[in-house]
N, C-alpha and C. Protein backbone atom coordinates (compact mmCIF):
# COMPACT_ATOMS: atom_id res chain seq x y z
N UNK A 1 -33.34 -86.90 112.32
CA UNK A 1 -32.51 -87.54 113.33
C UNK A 1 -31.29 -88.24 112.72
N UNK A 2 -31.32 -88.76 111.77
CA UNK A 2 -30.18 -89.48 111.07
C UNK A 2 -29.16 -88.46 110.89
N UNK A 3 -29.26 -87.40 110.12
CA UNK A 3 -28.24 -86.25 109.88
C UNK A 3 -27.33 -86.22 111.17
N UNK A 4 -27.95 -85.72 112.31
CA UNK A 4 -27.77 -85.80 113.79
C UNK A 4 -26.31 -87.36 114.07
N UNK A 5 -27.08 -88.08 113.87
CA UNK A 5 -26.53 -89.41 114.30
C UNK A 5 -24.95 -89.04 113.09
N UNK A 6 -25.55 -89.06 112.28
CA UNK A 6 -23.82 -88.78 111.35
C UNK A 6 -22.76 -87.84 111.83
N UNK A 7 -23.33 -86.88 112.02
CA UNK A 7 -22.57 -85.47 112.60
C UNK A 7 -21.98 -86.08 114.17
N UNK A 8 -22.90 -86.98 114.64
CA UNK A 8 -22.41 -87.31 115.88
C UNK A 8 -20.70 -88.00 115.80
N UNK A 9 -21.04 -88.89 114.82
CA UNK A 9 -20.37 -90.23 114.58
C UNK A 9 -19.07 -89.09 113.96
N UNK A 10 -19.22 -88.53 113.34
CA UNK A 10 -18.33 -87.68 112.21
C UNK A 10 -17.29 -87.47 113.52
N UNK A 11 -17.60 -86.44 114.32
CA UNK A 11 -17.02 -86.08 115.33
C UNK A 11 -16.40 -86.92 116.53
N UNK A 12 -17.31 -87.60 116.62
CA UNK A 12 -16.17 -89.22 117.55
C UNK A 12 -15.45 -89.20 117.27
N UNK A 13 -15.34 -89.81 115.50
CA UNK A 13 -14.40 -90.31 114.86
C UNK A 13 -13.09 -89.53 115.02
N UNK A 14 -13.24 -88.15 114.68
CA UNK A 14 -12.35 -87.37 114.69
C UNK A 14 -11.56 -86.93 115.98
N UNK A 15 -12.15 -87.12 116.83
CA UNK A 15 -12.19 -86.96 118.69
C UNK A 15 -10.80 -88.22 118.94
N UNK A 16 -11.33 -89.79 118.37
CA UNK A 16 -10.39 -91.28 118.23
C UNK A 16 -9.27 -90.39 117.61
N UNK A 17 -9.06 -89.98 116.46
CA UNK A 17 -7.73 -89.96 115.58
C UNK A 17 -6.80 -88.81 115.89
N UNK A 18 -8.17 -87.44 116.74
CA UNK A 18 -7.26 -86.65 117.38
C UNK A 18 -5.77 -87.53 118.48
N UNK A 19 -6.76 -88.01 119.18
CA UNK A 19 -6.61 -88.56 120.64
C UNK A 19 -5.01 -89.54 120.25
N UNK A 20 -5.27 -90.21 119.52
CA UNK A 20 -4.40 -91.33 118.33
C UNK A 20 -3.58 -90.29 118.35
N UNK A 21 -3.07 -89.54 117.75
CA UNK A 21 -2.17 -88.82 116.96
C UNK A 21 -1.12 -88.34 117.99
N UNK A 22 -1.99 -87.70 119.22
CA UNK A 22 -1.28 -86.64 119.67
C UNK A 22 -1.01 -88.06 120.97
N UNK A 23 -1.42 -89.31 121.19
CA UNK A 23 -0.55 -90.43 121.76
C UNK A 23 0.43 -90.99 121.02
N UNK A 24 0.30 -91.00 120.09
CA UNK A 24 1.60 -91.60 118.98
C UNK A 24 3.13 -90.37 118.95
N UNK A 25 2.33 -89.32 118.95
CA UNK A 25 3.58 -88.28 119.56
C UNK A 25 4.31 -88.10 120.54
N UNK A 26 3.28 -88.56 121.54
CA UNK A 26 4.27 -88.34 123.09
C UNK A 26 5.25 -89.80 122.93
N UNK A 27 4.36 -90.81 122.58
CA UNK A 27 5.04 -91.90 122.62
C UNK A 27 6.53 -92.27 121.95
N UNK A 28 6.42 -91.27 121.42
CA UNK A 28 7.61 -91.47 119.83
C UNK A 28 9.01 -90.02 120.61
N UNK A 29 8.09 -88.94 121.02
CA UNK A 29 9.08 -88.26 121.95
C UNK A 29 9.87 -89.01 123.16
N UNK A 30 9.16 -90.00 123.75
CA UNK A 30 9.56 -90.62 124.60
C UNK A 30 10.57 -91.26 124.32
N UNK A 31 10.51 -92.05 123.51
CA UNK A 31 11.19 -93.22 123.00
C UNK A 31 12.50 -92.15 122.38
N UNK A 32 12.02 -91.35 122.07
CA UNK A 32 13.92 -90.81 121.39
C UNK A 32 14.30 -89.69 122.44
N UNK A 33 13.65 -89.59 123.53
CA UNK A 33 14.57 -88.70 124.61
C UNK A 33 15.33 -90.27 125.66
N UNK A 34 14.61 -91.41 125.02
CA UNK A 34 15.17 -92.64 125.73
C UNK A 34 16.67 -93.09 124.96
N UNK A 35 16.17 -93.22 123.89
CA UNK A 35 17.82 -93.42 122.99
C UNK A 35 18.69 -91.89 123.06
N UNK A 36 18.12 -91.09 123.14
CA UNK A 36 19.47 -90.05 122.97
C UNK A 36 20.32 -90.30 124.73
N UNK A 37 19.78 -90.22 125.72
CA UNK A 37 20.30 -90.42 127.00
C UNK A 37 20.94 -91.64 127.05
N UNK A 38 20.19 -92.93 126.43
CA UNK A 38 21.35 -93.93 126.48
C UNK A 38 22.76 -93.26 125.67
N UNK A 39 22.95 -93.11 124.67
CA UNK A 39 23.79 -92.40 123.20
C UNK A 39 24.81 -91.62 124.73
N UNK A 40 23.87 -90.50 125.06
CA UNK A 40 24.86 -89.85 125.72
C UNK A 40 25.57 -90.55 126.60
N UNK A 41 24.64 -91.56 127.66
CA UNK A 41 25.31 -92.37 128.79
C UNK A 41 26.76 -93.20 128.43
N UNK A 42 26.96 -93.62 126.91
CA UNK A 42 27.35 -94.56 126.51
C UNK A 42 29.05 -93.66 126.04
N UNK A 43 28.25 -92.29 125.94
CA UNK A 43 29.74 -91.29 125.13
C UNK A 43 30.23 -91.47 126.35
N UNK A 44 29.75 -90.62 127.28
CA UNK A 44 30.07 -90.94 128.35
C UNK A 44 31.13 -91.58 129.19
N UNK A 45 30.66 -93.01 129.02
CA UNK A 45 31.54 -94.00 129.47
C UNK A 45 32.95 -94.45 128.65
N UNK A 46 32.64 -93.63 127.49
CA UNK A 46 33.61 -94.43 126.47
C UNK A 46 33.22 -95.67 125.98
N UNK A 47 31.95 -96.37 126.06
CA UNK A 47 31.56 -97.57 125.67
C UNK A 47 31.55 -97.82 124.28
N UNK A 48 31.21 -96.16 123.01
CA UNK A 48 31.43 -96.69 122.36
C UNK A 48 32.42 -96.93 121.48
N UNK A 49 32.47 -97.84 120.42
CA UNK A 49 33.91 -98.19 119.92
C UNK A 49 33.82 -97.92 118.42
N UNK A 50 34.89 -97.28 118.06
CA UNK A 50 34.71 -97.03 116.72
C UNK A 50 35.51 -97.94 115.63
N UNK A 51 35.26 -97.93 114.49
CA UNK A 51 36.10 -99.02 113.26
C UNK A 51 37.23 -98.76 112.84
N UNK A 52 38.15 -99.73 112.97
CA UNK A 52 39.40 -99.43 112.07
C UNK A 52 39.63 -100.49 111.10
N UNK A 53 40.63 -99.88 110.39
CA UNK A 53 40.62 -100.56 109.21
C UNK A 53 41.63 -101.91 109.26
N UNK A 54 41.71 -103.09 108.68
CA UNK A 54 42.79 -103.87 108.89
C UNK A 54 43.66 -104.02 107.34
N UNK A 55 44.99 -103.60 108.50
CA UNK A 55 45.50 -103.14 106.86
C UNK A 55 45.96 -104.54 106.19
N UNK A 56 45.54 -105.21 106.81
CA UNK A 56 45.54 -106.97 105.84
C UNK A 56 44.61 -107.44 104.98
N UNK A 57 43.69 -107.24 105.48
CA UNK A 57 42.31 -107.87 104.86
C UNK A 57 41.31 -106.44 104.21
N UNK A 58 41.83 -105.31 104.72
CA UNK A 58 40.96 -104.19 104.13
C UNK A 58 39.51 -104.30 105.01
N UNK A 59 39.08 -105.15 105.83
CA UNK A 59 37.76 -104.80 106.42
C UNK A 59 37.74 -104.08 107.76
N UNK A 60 36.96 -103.13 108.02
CA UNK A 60 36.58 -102.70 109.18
C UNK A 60 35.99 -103.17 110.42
N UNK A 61 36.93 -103.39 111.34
CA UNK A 61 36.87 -104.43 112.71
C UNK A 61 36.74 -102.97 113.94
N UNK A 62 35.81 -103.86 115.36
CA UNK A 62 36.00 -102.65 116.05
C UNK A 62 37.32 -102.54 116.97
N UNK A 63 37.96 -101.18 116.72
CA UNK A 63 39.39 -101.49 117.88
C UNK A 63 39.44 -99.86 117.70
């Protein structure tokens, strides 16, 4: 019966980390079909702003 009980446990275990894995995936797809649509929303609008240089000081300001 012990053998049994291991083989049981063996397979749970593996059942948890399946289960784990393939939630950590959707979750992580989610999250970057969420930032790319903002990204796009933002081209979009023209919101975002890119760096120029100041030809005084040499640092990159946004304008």
């Amino acid at each position: 019966m012990p053998p049994f009980v291991a083989f049981a446990g063996v397979l749970g275990g593996l059942a948890v980390v399946r289960w784990a894995y393939k939630t950590a995936v959707r979750i992580n797809q989610e999250l970057e079909e969420m930032r790319l649509s903002r990204v796009t929303e933002a081209a979009r609008m023209g919101d975002i702003q890119t760096l120029k240089r100041d030809p005084v000081t040499g640092a990159y300001r946004p304008g």
